[in-house]
PDB file of N, CA and C in Angstrom:
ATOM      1  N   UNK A   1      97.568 114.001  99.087  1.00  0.00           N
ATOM      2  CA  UNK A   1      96.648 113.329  99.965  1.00  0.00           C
ATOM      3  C   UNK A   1      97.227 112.011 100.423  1.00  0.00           C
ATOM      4  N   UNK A   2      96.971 111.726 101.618  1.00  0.00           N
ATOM      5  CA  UNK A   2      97.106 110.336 102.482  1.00  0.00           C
ATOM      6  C   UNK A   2      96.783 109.559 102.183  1.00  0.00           C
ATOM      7  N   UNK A   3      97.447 108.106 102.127  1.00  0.00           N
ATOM      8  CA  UNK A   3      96.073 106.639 101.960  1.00  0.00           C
ATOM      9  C   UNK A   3      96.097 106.178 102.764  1.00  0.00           C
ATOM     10  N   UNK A   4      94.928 105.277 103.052  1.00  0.00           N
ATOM     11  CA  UNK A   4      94.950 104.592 104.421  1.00  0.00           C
ATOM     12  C   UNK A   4      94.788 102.951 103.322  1.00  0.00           C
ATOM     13  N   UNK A   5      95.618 102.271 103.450  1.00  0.00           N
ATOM     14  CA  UNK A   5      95.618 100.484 102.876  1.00  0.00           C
ATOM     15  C   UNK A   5      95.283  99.675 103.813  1.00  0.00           C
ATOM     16  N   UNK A   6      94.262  99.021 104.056  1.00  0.00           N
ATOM     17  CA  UNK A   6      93.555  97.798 104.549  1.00  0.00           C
ATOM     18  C   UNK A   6      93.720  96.143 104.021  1.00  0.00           C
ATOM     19  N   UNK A   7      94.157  95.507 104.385  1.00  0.00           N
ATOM     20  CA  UNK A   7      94.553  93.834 103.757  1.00  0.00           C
ATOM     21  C   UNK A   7      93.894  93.130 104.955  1.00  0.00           C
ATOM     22  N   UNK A   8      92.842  92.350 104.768  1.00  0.00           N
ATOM     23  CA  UNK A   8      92.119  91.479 105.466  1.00  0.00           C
ATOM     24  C   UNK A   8      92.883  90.002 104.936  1.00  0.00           C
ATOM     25  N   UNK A   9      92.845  89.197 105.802  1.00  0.00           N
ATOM     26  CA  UNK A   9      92.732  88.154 105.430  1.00  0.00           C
ATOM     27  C   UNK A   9      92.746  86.585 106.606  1.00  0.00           C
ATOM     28  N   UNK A  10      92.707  84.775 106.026  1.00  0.00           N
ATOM     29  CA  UNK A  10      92.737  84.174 107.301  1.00  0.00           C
ATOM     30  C   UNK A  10      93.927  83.830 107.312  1.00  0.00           C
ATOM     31  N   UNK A  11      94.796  82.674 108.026  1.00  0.00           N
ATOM     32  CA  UNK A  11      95.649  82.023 108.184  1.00  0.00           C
ATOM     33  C   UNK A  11      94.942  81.367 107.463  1.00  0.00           C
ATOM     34  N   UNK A  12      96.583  80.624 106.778  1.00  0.00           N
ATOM     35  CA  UNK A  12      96.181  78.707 106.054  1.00  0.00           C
ATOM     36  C   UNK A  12      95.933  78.163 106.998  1.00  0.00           C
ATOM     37  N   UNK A  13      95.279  76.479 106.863  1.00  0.00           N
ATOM     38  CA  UNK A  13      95.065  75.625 107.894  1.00  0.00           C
ATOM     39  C   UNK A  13      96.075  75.106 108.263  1.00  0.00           C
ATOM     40  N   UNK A  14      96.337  74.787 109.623  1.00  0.00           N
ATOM     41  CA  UNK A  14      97.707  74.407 109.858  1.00  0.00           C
ATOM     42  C   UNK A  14      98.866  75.387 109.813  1.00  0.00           C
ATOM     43  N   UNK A  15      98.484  76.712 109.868  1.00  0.00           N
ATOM     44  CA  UNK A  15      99.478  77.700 110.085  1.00  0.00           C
ATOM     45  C   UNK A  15      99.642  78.217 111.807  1.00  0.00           C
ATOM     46  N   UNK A  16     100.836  77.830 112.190  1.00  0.00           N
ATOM     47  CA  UNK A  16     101.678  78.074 113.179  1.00  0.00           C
ATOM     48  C   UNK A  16     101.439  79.951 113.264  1.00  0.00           C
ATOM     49  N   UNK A  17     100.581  79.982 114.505  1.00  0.00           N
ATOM     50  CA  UNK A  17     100.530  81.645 114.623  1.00  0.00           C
ATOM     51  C   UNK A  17     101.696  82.007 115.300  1.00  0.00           C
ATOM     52  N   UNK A  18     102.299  81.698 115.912  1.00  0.00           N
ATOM     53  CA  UNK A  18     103.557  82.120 116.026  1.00  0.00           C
ATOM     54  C   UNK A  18     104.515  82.621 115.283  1.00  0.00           C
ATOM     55  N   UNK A  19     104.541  81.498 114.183  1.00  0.00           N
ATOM     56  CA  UNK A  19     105.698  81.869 112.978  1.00  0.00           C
ATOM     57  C   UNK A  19     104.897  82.847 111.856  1.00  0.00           C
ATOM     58  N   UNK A  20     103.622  83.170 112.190  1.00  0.00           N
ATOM     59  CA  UNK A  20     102.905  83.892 111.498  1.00  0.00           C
ATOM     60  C   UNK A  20     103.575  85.431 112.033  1.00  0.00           C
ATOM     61  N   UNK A  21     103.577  85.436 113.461  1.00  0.00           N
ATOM     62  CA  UNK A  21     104.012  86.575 113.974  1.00  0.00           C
ATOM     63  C   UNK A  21     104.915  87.439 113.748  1.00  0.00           C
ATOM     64  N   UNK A  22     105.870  86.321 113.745  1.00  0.00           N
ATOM     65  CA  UNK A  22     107.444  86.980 113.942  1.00  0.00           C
ATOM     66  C   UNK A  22     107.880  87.303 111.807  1.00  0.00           C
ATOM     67  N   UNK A  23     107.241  86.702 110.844  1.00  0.00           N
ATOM     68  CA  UNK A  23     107.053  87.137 109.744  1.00  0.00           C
ATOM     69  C   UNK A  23     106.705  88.133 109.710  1.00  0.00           C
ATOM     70  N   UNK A  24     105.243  88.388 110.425  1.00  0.00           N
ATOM     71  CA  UNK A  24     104.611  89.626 110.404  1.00  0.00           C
ATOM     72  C   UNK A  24     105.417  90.708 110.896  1.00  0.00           C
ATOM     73  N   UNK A  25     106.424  90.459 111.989  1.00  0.00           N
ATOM     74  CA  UNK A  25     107.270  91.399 112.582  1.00  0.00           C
ATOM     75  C   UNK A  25     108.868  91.543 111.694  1.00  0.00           C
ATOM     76  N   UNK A  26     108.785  90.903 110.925  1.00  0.00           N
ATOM     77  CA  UNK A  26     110.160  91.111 109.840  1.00  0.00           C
ATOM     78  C   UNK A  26     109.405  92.118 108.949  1.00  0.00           C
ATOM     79  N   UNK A  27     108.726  91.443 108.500  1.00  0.00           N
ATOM     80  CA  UNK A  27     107.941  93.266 107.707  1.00  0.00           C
ATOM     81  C   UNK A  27     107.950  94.207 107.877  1.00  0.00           C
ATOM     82  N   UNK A  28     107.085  94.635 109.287  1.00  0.00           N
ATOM     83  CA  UNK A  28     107.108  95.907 110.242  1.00  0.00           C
ATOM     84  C   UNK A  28     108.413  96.024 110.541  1.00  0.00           C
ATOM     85  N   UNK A  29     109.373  95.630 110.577  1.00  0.00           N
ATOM     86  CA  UNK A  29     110.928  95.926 111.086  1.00  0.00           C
ATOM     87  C   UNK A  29     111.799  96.117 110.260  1.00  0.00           C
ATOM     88  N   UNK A  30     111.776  95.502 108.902  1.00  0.00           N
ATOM     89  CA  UNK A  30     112.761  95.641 108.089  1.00  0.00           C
ATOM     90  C   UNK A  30     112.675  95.638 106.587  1.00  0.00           C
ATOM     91  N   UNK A  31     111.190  95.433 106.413  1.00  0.00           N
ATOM     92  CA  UNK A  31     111.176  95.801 105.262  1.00  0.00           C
ATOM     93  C   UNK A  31     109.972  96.934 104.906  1.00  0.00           C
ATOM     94  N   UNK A  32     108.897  97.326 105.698  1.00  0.00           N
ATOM     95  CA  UNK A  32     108.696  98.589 105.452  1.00  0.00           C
ATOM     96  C   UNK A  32     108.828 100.051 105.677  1.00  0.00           C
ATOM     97  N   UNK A  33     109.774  99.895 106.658  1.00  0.00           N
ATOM     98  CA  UNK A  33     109.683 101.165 107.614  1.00  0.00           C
ATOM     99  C   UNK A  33     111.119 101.893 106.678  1.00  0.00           C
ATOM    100  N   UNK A  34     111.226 100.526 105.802  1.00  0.00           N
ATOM    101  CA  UNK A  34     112.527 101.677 104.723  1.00  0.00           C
ATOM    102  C   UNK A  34     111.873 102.332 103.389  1.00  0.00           C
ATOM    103  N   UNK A  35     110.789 102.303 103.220  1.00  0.00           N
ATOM    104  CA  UNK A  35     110.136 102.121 101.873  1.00  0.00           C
ATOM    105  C   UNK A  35     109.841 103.985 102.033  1.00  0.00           C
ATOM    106  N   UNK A  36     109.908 104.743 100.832  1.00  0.00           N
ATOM    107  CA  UNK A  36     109.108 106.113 100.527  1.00  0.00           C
ATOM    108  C   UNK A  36     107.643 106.295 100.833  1.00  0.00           C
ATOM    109  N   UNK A  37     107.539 107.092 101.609  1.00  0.00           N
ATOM    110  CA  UNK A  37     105.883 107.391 102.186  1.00  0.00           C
ATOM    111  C   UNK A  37     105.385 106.623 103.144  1.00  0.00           C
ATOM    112  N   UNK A  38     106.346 105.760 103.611  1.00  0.00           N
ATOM    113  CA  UNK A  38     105.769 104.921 104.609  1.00  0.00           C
ATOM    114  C   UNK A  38     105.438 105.647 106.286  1.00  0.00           C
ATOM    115  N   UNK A  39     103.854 105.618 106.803  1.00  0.00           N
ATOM    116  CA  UNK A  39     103.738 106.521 107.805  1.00  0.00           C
ATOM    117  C   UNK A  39     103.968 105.636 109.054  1.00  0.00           C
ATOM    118  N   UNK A  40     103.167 104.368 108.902  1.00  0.00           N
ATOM    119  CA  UNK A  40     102.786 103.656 109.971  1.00  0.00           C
ATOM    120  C   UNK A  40     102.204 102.073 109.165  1.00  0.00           C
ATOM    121  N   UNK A  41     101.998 101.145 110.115  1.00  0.00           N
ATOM    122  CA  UNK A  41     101.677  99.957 109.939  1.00  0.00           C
ATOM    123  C   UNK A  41     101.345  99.266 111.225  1.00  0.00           C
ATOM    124  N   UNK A  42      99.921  98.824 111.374  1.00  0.00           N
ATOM    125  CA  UNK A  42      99.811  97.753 112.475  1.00  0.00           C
ATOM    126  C   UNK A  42      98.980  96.626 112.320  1.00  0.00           C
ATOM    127  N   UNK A  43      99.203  95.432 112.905  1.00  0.00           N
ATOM    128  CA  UNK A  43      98.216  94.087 112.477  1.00  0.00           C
ATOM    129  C   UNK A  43      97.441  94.438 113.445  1.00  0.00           C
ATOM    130  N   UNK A  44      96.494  93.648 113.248  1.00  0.00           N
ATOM    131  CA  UNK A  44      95.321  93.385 114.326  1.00  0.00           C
ATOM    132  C   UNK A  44      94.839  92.060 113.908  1.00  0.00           C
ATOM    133  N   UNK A  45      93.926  91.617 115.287  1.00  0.00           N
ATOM    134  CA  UNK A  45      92.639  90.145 114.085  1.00  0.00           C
ATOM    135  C   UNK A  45      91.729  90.525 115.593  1.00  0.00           C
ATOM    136  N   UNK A  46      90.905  89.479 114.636  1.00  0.00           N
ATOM    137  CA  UNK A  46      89.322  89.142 115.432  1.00  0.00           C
ATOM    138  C   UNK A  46      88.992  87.547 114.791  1.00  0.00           C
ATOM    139  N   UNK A  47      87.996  87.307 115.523  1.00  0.00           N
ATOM    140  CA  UNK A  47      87.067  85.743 115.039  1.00  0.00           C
ATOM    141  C   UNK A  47      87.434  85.399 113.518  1.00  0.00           C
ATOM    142  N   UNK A  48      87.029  86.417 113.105  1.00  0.00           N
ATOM    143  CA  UNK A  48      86.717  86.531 111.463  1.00  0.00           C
ATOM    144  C   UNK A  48      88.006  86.107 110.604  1.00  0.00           C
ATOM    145  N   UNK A  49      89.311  87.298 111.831  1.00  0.00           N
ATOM    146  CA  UNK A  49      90.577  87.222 110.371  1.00  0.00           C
ATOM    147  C   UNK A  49      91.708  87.975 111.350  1.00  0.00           C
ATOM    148  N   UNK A  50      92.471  88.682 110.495  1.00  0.00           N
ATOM    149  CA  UNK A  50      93.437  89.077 110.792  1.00  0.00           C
ATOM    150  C   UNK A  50      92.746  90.905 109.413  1.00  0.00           C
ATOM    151  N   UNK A  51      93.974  91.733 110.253  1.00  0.00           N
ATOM    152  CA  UNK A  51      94.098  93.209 109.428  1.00  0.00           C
ATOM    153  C   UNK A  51      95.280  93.804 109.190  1.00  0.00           C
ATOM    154  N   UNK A  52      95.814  93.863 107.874  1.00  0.00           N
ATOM    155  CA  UNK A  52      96.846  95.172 108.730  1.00  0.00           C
ATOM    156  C   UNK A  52      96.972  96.269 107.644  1.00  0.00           C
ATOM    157  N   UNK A  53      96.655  97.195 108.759  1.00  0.00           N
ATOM    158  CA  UNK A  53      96.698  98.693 108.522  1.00  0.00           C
ATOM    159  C   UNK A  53      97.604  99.560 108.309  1.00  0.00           C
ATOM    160  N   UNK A  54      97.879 100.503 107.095  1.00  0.00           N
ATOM    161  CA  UNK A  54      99.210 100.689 106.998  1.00  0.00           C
ATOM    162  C   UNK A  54      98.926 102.056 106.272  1.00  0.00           C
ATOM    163  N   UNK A  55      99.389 103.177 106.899  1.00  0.00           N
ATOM    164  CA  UNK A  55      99.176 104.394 106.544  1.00  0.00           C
ATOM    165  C   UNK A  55     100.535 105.171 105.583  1.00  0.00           C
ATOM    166  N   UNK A  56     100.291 105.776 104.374  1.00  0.00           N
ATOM    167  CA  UNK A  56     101.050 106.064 102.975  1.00  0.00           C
ATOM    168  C   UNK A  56     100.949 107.242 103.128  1.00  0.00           C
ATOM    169  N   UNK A  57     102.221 107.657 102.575  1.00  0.00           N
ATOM    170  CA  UNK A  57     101.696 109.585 102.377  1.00  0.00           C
ATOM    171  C   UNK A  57     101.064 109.682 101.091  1.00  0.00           C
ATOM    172  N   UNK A  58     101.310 108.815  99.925  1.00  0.00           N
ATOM    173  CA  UNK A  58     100.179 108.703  99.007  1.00  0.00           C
ATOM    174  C   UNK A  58      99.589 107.666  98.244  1.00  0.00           C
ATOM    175  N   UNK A  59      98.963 107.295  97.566  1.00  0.00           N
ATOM    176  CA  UNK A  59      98.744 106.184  96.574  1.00  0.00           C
ATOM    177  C   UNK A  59      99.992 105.909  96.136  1.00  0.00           C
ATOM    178  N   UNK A  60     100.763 106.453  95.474  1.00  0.00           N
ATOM    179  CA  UNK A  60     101.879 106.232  94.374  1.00  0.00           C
ATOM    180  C   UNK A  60     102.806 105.329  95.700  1.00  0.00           C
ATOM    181  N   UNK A  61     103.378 105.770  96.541  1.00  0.00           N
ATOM    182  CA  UNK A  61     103.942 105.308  97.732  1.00  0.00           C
ATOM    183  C   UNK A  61     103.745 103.571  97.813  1.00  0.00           C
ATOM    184  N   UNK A  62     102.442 103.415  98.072  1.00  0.00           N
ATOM    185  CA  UNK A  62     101.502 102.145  98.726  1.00  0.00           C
ATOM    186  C   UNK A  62     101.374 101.772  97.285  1.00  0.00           C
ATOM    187  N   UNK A  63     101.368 101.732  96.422  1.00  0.00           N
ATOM    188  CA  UNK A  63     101.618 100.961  94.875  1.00  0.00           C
ATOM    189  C   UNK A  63     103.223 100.666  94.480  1.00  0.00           C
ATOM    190  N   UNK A  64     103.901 102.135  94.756  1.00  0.00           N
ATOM    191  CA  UNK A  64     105.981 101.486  94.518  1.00  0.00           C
ATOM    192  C   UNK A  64     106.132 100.047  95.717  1.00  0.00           C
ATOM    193  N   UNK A  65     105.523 100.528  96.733  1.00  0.00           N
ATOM    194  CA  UNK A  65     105.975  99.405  97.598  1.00  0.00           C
ATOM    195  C   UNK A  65     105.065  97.709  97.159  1.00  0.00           C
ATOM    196  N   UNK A  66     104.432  97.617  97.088  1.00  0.00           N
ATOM    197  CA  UNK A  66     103.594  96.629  95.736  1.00  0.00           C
ATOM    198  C   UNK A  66     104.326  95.876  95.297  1.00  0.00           C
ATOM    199  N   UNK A  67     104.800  96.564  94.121  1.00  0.00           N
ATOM    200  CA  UNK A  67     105.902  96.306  92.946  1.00  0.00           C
ATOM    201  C   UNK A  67     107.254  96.366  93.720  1.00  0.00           C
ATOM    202  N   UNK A  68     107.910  96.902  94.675  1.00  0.00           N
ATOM    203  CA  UNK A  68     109.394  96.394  94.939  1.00  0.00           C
ATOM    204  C   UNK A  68     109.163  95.417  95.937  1.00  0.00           C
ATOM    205  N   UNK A  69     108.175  95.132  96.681  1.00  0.00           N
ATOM    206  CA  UNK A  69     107.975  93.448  97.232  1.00  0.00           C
ATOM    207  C   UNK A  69     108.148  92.500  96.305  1.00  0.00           C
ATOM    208  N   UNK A  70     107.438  92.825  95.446  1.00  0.00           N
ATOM    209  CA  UNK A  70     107.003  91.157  94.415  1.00  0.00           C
ATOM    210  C   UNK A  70     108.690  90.237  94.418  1.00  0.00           C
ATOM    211  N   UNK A  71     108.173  89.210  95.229  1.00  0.00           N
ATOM    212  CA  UNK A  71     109.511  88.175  95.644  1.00  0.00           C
ATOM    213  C   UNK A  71     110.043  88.932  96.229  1.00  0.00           C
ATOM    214  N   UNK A  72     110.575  89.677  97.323  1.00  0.00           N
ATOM    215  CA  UNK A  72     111.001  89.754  98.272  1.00  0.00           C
ATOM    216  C   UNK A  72     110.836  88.971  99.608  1.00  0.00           C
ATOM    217  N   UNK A  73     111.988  87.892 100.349  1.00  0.00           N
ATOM    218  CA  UNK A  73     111.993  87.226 100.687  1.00  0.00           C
ATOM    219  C   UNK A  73     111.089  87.518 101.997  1.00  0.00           C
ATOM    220  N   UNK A  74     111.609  88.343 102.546  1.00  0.00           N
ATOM    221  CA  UNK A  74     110.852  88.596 103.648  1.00  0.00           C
ATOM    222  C   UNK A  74     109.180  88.730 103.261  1.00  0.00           C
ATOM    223  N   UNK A  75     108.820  89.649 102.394  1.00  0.00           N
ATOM    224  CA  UNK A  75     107.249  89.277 102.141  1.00  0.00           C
ATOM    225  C   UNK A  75     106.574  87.891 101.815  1.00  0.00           C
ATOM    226  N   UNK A  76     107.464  87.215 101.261  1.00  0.00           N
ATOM    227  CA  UNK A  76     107.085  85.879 100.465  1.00  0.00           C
ATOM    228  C   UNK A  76     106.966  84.884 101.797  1.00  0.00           C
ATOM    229  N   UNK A  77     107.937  85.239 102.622  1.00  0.00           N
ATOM    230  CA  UNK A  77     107.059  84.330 104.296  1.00  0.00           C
ATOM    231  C   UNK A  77     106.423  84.805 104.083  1.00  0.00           C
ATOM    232  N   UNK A  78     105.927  86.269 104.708  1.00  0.00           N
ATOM    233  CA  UNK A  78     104.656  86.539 105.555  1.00  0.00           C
ATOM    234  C   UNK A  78     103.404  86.025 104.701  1.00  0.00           C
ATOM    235  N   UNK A  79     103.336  86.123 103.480  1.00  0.00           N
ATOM    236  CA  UNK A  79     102.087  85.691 102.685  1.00  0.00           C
ATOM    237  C   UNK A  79     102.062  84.089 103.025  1.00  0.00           C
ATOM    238  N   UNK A  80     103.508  83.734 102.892  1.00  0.00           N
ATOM    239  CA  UNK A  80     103.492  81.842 102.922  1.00  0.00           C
ATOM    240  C   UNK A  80     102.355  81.335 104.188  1.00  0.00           C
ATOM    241  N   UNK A  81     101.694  82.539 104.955  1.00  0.00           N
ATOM    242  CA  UNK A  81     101.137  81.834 106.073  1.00  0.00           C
ATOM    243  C   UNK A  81      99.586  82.324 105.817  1.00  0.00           C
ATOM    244  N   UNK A  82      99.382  82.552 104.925  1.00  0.00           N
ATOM    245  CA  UNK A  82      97.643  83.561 104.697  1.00  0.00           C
ATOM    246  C   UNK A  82      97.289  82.483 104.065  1.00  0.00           C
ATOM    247  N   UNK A  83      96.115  82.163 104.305  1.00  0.00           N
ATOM    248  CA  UNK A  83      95.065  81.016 103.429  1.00  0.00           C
ATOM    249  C   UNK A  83      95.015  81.973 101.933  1.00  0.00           C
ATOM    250  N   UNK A  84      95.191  80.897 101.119  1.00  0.00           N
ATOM    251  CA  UNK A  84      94.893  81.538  99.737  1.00  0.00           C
ATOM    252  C   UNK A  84      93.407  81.436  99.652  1.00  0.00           C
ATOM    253  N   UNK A  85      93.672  82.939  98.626  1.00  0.00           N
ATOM    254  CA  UNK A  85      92.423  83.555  98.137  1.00  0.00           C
ATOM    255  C   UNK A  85      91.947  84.399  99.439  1.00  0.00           C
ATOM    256  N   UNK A  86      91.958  84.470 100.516  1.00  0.00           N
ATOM    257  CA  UNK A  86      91.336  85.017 101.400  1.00  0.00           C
ATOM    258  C   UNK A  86      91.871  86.624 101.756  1.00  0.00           C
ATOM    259  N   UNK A  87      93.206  87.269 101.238  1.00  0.00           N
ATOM    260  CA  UNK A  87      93.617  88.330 101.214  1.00  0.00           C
ATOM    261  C   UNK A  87      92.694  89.403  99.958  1.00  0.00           C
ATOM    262  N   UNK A  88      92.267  90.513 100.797  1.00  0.00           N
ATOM    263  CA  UNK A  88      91.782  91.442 100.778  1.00  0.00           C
ATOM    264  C   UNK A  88      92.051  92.953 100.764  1.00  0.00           C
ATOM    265  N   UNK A  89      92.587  93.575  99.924  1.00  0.00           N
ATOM    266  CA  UNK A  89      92.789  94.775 100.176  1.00  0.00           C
ATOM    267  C   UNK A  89      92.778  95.909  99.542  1.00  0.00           C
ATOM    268  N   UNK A  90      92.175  96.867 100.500  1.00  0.00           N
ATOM    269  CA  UNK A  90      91.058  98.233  99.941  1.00  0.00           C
ATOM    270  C   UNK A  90      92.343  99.453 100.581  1.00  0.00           C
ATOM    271  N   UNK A  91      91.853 100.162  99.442  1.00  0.00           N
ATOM    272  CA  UNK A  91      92.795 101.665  99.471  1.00  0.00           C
ATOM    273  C   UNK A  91      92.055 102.690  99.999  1.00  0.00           C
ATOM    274  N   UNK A  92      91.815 103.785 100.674  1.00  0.00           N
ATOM    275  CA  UNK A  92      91.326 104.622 100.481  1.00  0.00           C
ATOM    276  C   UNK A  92      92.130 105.982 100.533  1.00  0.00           C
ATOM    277  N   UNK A  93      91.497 106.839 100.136  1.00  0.00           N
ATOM    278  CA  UNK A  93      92.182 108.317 100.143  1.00  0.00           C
ATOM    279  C   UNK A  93      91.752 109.021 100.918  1.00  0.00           C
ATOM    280  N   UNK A  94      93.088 109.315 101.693  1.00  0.00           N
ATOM    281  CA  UNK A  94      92.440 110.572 103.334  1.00  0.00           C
ATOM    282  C   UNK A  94      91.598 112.053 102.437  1.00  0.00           C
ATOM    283  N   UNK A  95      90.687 112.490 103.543  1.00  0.00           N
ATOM    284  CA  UNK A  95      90.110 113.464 103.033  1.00  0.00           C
ATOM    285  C   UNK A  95      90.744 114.964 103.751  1.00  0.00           C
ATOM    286  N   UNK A  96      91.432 114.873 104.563  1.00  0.00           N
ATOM    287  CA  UNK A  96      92.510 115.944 105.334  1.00  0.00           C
ATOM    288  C   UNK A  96      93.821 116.077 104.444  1.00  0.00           C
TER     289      UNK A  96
END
């Protein structure tokens, strides 16, 4: 079965959305699209926040990738720009 991973969260205050971006686009470019089970990934935001959506071929997949981030440079920007505490994120399991 599929997961679908959801991560809500805001910018810190004083975070440069720009350099928020192009972090966000080192991720999507080079560090997940190499990872096992990786289907897809896209940000989005609204008023509220920011999203990004990132489709697994399974749980186990979207948990290895978890654990081989932790300190990985490229992830460690992209978080450097999220207001702490405000990251959010729900798993679910496709039903197809």
């Amino acid at each position: 079965m599929g997961l679908i991973e959801t991560t809500t969260f805001r910018l810190a205050a004083g975070a440069n959305e720009q350099a928020f971006l192009r972090a966000d686009r080192r991720v999507q470019t080079e560090l997940i699209p190499n990872q096992p089970g990786f289907l897809r990934r896209t940000t989005a935001r609204s008023d509220e926040g920011w999203l990004v959506l990132t489709l697994w071929a399974s749980a186990e997949h979207a948990h290895a990738f978890g654990e081989a981030t932790v300190g990985d440079p490229v992830q460690l920007e992209f978080e450097s720009h999220l207001e702490p505490g405000s990251e959010v994120t729900r798993r679910y399991e496709t039903l197809d």
